[in-house]
C-alpha atoms as a PDB file:
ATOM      1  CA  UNK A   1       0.000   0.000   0.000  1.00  0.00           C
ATOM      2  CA  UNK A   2       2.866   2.367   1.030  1.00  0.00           C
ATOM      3  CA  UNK A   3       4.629   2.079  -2.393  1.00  0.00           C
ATOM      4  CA  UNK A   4       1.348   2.894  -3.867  1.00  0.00           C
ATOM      5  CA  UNK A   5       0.432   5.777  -2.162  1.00  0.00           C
ATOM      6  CA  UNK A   6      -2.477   4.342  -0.139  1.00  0.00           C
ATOM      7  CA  UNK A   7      -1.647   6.115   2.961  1.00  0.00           C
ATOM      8  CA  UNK A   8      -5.279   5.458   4.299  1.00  0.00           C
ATOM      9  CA  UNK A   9      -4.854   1.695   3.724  1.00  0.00           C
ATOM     10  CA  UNK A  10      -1.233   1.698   5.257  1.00  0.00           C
ATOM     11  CA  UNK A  11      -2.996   3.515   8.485  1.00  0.00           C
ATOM     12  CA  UNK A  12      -5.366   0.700   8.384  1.00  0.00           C
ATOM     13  CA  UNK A  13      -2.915  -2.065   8.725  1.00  0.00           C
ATOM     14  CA  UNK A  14       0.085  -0.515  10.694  1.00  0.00           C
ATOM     15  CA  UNK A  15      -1.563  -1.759  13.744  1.00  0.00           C
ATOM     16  CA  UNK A  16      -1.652  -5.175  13.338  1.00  0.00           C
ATOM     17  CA  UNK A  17       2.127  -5.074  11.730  1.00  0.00           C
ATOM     18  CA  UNK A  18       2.723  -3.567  15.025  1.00  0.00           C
ATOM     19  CA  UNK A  19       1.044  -5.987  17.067  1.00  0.00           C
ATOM     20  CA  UNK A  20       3.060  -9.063  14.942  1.00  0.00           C
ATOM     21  CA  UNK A  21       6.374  -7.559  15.426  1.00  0.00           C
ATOM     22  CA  UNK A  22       5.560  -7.103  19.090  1.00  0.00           C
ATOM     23  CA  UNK A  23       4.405 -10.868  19.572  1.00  0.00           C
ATOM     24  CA  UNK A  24       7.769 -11.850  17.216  1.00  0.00           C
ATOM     25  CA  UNK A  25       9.346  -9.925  20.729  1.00  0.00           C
ATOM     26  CA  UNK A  26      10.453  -7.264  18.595  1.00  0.00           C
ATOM     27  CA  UNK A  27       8.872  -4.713  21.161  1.00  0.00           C
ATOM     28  CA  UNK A  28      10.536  -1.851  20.233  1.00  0.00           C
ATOM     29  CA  UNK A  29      10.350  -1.670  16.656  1.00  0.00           C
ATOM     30  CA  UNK A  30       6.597  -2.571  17.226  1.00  0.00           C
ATOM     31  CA  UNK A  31       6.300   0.014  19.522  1.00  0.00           C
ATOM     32  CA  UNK A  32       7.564   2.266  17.306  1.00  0.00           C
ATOM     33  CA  UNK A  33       5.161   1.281  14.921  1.00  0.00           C
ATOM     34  CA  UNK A  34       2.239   1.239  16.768  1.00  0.00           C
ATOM     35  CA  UNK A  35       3.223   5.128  17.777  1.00  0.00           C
ATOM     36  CA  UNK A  36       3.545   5.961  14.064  1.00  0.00           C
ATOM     37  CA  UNK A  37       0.070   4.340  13.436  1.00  0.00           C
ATOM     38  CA  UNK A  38      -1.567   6.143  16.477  1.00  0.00           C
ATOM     39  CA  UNK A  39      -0.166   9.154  14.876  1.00  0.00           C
ATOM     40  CA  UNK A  40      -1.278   8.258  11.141  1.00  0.00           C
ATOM     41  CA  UNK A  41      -4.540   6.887  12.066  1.00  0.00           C
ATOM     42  CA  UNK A  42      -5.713   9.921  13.870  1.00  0.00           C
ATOM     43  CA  UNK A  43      -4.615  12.800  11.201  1.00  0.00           C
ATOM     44  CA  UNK A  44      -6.771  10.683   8.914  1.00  0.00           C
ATOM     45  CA  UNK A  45      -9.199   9.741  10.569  1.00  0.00           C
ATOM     46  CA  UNK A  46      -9.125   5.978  10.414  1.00  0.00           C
ATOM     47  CA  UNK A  47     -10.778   3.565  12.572  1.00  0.00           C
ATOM     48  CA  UNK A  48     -10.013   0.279  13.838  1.00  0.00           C
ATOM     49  CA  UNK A  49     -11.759  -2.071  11.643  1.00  0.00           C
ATOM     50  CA  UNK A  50     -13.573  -4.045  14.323  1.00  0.00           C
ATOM     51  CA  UNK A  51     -13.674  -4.863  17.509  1.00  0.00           C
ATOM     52  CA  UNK A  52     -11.290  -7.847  17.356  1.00  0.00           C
ATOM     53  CA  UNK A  53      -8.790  -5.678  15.824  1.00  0.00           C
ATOM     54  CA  UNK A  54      -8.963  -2.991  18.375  1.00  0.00           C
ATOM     55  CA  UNK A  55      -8.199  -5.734  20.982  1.00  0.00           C
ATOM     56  CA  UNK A  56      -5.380  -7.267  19.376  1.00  0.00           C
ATOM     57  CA  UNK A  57      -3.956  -3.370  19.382  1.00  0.00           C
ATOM     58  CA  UNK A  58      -4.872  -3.032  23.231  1.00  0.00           C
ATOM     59  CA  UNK A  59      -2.877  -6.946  23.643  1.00  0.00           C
ATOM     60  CA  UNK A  60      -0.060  -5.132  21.587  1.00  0.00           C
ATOM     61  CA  UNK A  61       0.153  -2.323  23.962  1.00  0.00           C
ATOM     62  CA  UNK A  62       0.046  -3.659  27.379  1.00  0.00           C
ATOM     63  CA  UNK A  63       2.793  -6.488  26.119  1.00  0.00           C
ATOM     64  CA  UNK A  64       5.227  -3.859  24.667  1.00  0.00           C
ATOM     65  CA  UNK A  65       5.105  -1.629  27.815  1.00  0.00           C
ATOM     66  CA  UNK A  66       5.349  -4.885  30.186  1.00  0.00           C
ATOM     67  CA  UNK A  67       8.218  -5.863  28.218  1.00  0.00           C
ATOM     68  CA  UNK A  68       9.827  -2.558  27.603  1.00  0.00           C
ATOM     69  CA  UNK A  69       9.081  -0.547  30.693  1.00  0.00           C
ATOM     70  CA  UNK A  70       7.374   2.850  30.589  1.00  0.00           C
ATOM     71  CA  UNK A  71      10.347   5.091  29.391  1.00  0.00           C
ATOM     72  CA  UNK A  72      11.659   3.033  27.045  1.00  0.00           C
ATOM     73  CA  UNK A  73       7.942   2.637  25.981  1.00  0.00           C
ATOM     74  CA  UNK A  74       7.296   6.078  26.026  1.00  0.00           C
ATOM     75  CA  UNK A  75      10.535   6.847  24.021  1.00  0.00           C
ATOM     76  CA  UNK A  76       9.454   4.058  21.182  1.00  0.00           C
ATOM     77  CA  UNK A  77       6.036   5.741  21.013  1.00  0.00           C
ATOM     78  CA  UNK A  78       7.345   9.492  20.645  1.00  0.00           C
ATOM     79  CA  UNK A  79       9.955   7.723  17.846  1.00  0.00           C
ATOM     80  CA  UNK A  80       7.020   6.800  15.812  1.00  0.00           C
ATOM     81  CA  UNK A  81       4.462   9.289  16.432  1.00  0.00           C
ATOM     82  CA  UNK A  82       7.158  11.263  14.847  1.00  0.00           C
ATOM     83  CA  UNK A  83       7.675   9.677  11.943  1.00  0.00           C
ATOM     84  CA  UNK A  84       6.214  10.885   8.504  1.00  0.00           C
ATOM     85  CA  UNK A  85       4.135   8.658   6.351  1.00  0.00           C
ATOM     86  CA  UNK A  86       7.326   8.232   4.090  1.00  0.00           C
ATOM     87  CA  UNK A  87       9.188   6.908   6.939  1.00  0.00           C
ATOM     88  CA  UNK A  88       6.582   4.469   8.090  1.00  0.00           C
ATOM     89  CA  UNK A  89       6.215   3.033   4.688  1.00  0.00           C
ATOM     90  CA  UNK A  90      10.291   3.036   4.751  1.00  0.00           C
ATOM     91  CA  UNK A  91      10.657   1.096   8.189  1.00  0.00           C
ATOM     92  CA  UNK A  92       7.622  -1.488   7.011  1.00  0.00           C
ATOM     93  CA  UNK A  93       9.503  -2.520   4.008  1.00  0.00           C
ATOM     94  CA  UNK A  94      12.136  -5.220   3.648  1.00  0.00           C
ATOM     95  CA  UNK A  95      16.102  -5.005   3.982  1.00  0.00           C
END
């Protein structure tokens, strides 16, 4: 979606990247993410598609800041709420 432009659809599906990086235990990264798709999802005003998906967000987020702490959390978050679109379509795409 990102190297088509579909920023809307990439907001749509940043979460549950986030949430499969964070159950790989890559909390950080997936904390980032999940920051970046906070931030995306709310300048666009994107929803979560249902309520399964808004849980599996909620699992995301309570296991990345047991696993990470709150200021390392915290820190991940503000990382990815930062980021622009181009960067989150950047960090989502293979080495």
């Amino acid at each position: 979606f990102g190297q088509l432009g579909a920023i809307r659809h990439v907001a749509a599906c940043l979460p549950g990247v986030a949430a499969a990086l964070v159950a790989r235990h890559e909390e950080e990264r997936g904390t980032q993410l999940l920051g970046a798709a906070a931030s995306l999802r709310e300048e666009l005003g994107v929803g979560f598609y249902d309520d399964e998906e808004e849980r599996v967000h909620e699992r995301a987020l309570a296991d990345s800041q047991a696993a990470l702490g709150e200021e390392a959390f915290a820190e991940a978050w503000a990382r990815g709420a930062a980021m622009t679109p181009e960067e989150i379509v950047a960090s989502t795409m293979p080495s």
